[in-house]
PDB file of N, CA and C in Angstrom:
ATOM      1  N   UNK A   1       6.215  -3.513   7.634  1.00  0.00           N
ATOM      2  CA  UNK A   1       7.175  -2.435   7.567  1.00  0.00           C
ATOM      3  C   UNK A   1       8.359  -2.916   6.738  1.00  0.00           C
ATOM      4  N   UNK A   2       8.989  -2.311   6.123  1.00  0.00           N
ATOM      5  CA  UNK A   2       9.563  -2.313   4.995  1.00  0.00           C
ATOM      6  C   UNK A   2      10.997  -0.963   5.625  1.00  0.00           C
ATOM      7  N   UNK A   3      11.641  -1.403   5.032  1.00  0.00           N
ATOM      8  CA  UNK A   3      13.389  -0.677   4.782  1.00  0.00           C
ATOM      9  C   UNK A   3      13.221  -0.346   3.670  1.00  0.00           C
ATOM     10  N   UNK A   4      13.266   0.410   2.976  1.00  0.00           N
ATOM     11  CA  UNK A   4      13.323   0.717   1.771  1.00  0.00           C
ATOM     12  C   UNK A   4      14.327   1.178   1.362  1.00  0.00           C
ATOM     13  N   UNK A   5      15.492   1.357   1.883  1.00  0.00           N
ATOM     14  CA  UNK A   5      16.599   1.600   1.547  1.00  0.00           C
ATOM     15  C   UNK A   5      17.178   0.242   1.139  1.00  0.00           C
ATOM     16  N   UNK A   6      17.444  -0.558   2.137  1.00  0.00           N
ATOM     17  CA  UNK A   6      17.721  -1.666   2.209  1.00  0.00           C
ATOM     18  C   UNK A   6      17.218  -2.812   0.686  1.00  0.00           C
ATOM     19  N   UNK A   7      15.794  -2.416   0.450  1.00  0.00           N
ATOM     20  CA  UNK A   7      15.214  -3.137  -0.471  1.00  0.00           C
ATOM     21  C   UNK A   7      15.258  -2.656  -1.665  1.00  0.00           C
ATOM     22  N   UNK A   8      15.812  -1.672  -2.141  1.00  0.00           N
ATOM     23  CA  UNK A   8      16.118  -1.116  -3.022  1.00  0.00           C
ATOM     24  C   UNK A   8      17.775  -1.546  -3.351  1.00  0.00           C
ATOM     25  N   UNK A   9      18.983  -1.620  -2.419  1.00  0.00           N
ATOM     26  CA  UNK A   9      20.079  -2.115  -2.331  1.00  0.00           C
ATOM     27  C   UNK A   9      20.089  -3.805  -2.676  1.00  0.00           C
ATOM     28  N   UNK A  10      18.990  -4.067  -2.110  1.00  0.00           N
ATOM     29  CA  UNK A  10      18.899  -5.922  -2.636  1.00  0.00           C
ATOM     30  C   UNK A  10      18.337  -5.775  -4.634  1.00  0.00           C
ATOM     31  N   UNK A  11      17.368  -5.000  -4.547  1.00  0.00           N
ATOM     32  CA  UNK A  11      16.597  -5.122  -6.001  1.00  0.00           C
ATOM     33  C   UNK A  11      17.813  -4.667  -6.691  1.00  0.00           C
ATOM     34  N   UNK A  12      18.947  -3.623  -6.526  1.00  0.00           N
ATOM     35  CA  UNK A  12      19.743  -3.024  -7.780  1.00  0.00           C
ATOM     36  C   UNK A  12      21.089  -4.038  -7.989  1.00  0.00           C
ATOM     37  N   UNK A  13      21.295  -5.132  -6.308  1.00  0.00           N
ATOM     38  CA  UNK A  13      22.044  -6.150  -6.709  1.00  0.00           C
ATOM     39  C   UNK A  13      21.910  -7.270  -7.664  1.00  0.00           C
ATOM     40  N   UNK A  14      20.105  -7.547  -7.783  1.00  0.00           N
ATOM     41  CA  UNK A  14      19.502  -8.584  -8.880  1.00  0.00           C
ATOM     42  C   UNK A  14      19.350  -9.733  -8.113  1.00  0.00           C
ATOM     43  N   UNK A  15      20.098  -9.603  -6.665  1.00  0.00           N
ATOM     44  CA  UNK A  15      19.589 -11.313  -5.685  1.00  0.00           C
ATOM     45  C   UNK A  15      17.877 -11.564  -5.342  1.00  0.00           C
ATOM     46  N   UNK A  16      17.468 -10.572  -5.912  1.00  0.00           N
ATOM     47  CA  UNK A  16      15.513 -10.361  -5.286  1.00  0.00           C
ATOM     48  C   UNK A  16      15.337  -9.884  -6.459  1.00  0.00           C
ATOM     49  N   UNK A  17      13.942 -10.026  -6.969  1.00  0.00           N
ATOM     50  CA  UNK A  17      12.972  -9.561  -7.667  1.00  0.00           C
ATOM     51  C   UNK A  17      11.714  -9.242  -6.955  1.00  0.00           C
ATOM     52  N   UNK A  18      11.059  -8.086  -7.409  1.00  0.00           N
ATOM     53  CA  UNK A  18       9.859  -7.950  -6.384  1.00  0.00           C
ATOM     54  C   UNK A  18       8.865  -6.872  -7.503  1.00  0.00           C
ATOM     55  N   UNK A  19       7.676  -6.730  -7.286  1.00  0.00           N
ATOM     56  CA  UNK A  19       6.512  -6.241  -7.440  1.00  0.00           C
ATOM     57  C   UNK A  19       6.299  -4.947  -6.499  1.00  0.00           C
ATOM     58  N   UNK A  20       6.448  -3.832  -6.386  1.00  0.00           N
ATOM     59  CA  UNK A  20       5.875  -2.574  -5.764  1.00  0.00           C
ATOM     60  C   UNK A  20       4.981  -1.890  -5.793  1.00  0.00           C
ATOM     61  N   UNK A  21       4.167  -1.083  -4.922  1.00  0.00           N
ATOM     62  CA  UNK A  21       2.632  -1.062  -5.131  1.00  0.00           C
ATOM     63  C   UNK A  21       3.245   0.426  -4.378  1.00  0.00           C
ATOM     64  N   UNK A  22       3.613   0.348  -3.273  1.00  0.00           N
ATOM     65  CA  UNK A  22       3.247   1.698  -2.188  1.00  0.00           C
ATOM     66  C   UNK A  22       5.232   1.984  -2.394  1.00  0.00           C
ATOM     67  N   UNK A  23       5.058   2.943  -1.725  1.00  0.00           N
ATOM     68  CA  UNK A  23       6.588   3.869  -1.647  1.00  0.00           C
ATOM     69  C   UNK A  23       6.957   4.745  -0.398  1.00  0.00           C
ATOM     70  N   UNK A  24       7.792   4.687  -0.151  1.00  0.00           N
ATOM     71  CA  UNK A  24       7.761   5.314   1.815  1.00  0.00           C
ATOM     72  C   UNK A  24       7.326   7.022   1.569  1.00  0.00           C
ATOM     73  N   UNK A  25       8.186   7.942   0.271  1.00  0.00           N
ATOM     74  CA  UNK A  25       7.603   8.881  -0.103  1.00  0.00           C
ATOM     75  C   UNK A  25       6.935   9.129  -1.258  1.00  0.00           C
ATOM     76  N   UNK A  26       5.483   8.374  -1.497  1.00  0.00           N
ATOM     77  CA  UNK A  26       5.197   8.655  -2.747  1.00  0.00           C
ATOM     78  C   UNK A  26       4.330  10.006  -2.569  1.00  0.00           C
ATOM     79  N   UNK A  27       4.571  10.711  -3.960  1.00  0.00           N
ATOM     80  CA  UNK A  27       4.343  10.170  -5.310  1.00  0.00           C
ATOM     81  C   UNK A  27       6.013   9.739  -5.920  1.00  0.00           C
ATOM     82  N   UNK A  28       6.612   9.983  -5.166  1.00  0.00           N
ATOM     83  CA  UNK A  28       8.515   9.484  -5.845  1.00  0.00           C
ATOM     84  C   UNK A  28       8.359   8.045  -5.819  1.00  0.00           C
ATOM     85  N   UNK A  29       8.992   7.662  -6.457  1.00  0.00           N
ATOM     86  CA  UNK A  29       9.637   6.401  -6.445  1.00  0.00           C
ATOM     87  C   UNK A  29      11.178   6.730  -6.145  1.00  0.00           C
ATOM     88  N   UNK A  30      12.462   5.815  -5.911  1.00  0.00           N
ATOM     89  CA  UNK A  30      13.472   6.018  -5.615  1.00  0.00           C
ATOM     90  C   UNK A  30      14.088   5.490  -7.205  1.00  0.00           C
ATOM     91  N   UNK A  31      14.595   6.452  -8.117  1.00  0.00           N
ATOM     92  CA  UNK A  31      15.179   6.603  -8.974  1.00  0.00           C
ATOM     93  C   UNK A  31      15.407   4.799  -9.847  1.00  0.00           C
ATOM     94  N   UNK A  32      16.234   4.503  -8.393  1.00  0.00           N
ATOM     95  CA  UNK A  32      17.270   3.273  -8.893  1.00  0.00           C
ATOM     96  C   UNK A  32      16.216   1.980  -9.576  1.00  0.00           C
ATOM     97  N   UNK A  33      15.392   1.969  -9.453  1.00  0.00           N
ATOM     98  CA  UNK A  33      14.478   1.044  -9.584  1.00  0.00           C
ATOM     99  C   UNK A  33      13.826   1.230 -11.077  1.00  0.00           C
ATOM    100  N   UNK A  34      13.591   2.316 -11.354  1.00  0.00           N
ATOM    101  CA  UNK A  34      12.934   2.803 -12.490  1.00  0.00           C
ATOM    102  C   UNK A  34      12.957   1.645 -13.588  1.00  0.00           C
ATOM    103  N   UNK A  35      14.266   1.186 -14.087  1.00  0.00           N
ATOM    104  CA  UNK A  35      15.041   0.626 -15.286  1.00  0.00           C
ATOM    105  C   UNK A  35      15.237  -0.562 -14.797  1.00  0.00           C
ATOM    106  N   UNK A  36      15.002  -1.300 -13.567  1.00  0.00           N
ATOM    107  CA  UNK A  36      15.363  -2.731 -13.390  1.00  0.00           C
ATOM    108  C   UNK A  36      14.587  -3.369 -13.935  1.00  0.00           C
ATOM    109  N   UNK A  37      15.264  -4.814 -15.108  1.00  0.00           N
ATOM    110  CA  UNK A  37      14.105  -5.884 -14.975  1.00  0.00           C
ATOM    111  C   UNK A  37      13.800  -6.354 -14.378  1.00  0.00           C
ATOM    112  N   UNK A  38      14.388  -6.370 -12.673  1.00  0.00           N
ATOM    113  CA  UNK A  38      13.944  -7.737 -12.417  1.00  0.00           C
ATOM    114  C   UNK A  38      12.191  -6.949 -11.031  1.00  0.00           C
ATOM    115  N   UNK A  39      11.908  -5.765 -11.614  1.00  0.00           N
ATOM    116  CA  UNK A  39      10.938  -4.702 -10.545  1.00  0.00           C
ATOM    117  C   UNK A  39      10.120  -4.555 -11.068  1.00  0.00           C
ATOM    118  N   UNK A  40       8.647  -4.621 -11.011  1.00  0.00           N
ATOM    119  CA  UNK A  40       6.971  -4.442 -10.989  1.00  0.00           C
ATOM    120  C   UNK A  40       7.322  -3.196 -10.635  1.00  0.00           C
ATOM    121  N   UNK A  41       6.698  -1.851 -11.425  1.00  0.00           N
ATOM    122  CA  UNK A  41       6.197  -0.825 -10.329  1.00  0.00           C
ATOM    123  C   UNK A  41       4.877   0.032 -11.231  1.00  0.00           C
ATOM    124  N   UNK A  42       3.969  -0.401  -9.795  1.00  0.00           N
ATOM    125  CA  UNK A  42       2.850   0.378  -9.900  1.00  0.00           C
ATOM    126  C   UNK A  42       2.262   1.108  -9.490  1.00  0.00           C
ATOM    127  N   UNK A  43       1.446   2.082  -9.729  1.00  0.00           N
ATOM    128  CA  UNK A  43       0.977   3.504  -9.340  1.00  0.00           C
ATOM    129  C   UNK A  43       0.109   3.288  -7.734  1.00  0.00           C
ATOM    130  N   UNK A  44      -0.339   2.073  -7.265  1.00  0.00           N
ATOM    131  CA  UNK A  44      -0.569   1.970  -5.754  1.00  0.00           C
ATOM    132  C   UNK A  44      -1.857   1.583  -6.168  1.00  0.00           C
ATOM    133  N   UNK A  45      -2.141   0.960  -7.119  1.00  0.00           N
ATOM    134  CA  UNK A  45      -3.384   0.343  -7.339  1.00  0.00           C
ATOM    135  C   UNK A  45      -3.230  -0.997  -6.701  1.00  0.00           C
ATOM    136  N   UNK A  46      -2.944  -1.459  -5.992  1.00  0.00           N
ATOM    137  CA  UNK A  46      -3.381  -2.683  -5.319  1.00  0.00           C
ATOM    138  C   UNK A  46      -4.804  -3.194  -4.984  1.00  0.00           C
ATOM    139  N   UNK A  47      -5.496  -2.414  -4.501  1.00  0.00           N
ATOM    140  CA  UNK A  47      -6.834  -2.549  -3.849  1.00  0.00           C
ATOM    141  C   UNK A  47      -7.505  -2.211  -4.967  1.00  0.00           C
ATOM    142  N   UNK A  48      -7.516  -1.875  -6.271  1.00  0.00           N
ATOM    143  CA  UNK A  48      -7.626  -1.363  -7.035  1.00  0.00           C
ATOM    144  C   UNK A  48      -8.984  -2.381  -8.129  1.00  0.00           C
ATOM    145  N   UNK A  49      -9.583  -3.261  -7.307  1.00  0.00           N
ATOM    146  CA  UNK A  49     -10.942  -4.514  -7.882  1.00  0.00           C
ATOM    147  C   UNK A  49     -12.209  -3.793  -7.602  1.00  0.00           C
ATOM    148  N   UNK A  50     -13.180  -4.148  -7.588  1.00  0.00           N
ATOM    149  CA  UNK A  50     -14.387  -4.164  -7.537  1.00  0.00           C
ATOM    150  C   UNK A  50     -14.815  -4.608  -6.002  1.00  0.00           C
ATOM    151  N   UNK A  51     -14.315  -5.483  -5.643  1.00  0.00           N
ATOM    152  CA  UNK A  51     -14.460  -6.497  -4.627  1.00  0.00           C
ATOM    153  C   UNK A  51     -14.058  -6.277  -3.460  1.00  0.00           C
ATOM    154  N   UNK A  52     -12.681  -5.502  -4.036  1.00  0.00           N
ATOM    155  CA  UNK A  52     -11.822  -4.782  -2.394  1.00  0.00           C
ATOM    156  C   UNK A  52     -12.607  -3.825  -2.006  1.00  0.00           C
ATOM    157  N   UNK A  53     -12.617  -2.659  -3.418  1.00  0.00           N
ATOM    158  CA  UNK A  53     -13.456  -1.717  -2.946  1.00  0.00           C
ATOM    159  C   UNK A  53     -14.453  -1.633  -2.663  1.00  0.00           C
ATOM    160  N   UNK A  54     -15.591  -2.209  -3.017  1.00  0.00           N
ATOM    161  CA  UNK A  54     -16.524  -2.388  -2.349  1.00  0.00           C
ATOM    162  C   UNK A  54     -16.634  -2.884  -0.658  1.00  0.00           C
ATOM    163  N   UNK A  55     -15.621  -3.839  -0.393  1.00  0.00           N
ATOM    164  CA  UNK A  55     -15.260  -4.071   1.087  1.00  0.00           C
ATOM    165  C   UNK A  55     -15.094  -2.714   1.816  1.00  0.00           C
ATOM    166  N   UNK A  56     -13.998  -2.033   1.064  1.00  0.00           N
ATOM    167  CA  UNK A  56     -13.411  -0.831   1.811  1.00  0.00           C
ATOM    168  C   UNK A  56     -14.612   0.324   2.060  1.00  0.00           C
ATOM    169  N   UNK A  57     -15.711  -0.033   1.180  1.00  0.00           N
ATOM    170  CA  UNK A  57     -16.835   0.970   1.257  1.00  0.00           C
ATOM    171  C   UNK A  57     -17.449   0.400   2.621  1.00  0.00           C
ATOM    172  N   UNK A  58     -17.678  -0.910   2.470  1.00  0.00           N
ATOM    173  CA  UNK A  58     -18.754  -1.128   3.521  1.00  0.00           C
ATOM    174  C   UNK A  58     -18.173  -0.885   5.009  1.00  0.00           C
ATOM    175  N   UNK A  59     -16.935  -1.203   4.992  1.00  0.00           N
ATOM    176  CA  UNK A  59     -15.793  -1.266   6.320  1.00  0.00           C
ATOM    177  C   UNK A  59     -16.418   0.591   6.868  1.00  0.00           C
ATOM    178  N   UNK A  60     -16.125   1.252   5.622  1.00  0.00           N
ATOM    179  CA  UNK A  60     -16.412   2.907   5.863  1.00  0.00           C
ATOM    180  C   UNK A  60     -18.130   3.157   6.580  1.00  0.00           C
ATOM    181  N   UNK A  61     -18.855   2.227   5.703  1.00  0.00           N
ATOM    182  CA  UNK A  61     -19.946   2.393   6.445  1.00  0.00           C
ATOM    183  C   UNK A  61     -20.421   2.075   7.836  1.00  0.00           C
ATOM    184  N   UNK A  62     -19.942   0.809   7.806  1.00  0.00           N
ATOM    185  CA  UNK A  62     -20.154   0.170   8.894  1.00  0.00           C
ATOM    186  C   UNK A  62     -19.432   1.095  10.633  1.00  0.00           C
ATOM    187  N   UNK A  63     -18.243   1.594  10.159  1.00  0.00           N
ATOM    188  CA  UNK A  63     -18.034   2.372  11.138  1.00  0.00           C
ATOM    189  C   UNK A  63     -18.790   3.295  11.637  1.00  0.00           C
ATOM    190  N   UNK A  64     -19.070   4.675  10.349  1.00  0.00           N
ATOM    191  CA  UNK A  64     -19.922   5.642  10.916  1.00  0.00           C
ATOM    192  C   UNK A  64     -21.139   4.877  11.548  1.00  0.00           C
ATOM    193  N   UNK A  65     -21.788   3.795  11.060  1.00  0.00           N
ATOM    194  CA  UNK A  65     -22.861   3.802  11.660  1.00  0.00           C
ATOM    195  C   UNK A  65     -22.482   3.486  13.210  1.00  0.00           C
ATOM    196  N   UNK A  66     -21.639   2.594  13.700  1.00  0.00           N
ATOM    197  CA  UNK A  66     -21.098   2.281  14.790  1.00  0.00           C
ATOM    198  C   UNK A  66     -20.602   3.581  15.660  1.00  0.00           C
ATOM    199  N   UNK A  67     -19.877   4.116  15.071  1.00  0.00           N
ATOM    200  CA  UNK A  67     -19.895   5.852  15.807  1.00  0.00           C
ATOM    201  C   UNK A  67     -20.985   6.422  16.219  1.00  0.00           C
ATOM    202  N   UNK A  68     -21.925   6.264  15.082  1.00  0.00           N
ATOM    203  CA  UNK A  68     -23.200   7.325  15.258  1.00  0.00           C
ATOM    204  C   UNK A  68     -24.009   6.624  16.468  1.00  0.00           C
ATOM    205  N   UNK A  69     -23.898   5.347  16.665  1.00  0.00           N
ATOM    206  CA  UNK A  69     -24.602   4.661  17.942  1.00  0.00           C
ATOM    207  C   UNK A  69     -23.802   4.736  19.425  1.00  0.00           C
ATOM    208  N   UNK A  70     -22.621   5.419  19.141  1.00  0.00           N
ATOM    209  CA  UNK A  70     -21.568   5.359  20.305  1.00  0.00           C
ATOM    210  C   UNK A  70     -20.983   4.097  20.887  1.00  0.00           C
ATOM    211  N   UNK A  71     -20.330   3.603  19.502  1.00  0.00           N
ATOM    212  CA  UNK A  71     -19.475   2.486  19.780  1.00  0.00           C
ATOM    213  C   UNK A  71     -18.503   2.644  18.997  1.00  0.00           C
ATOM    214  N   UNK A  72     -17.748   1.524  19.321  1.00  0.00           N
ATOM    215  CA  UNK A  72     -15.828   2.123  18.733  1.00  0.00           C
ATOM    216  C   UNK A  72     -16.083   1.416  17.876  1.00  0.00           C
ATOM    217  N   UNK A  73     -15.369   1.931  16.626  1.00  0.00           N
ATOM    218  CA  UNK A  73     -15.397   1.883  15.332  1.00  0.00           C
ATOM    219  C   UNK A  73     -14.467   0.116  15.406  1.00  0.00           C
ATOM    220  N   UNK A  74     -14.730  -0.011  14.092  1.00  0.00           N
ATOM    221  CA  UNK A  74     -14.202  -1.469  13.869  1.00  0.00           C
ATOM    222  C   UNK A  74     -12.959  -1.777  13.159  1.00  0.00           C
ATOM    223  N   UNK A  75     -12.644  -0.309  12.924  1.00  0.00           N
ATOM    224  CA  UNK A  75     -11.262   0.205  12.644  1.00  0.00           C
ATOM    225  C   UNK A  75     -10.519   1.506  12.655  1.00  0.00           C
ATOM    226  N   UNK A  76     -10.477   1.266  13.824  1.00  0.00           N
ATOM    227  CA  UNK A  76     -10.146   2.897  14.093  1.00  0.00           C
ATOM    228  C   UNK A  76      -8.648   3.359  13.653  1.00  0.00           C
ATOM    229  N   UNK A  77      -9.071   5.011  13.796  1.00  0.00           N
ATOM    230  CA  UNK A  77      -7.162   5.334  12.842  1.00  0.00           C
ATOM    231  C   UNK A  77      -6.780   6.022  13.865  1.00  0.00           C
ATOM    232  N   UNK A  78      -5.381   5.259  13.963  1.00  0.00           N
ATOM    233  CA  UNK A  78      -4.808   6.452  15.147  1.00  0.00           C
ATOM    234  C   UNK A  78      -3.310   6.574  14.450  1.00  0.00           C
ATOM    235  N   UNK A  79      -3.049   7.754  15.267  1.00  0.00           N
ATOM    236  CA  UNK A  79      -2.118   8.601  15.090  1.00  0.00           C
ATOM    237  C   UNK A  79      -1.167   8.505  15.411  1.00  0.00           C
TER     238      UNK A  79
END
């Protein structure tokens, strides 16, 4: 969990540099960041390999099949 107010107030002082992937409301980004050098910002491709995704596929599979046998999923989403 992340402040994003807060981390945005450190990035526009220049005491931090950082890399951004996710955003508390995306598709926005928060303005101030846009133009900093010292800020990475990317469209939320993180997971964004061959390797992850393929994980993230099997993780998907592996659940339904675990549902479909009536067992709790191996990652369940709650609310």
């Amino acid at each position: 969990m992340v402040d994003e107010q807060a981390l945005v107030r450190e990035l526009v002082s220049g005491r931090i540099r950082a890399g951004l992937d996710v955003f508390a409301h995306e598709p926005e980004v928060p303005r101030e960041l846009l133009d900093l050098p010292n800020v990475v910002l990317t469209p939320h491709l993180g997971s964004a390999t061959q390797q992850t995704r393929e994980a993230m596929t099997r993780l998907v599979v592996d659940n339904l099949l675990r549902v479909e046998r009536g067992e709790q999923p191996l990652a369940p989403v709650r609310a």
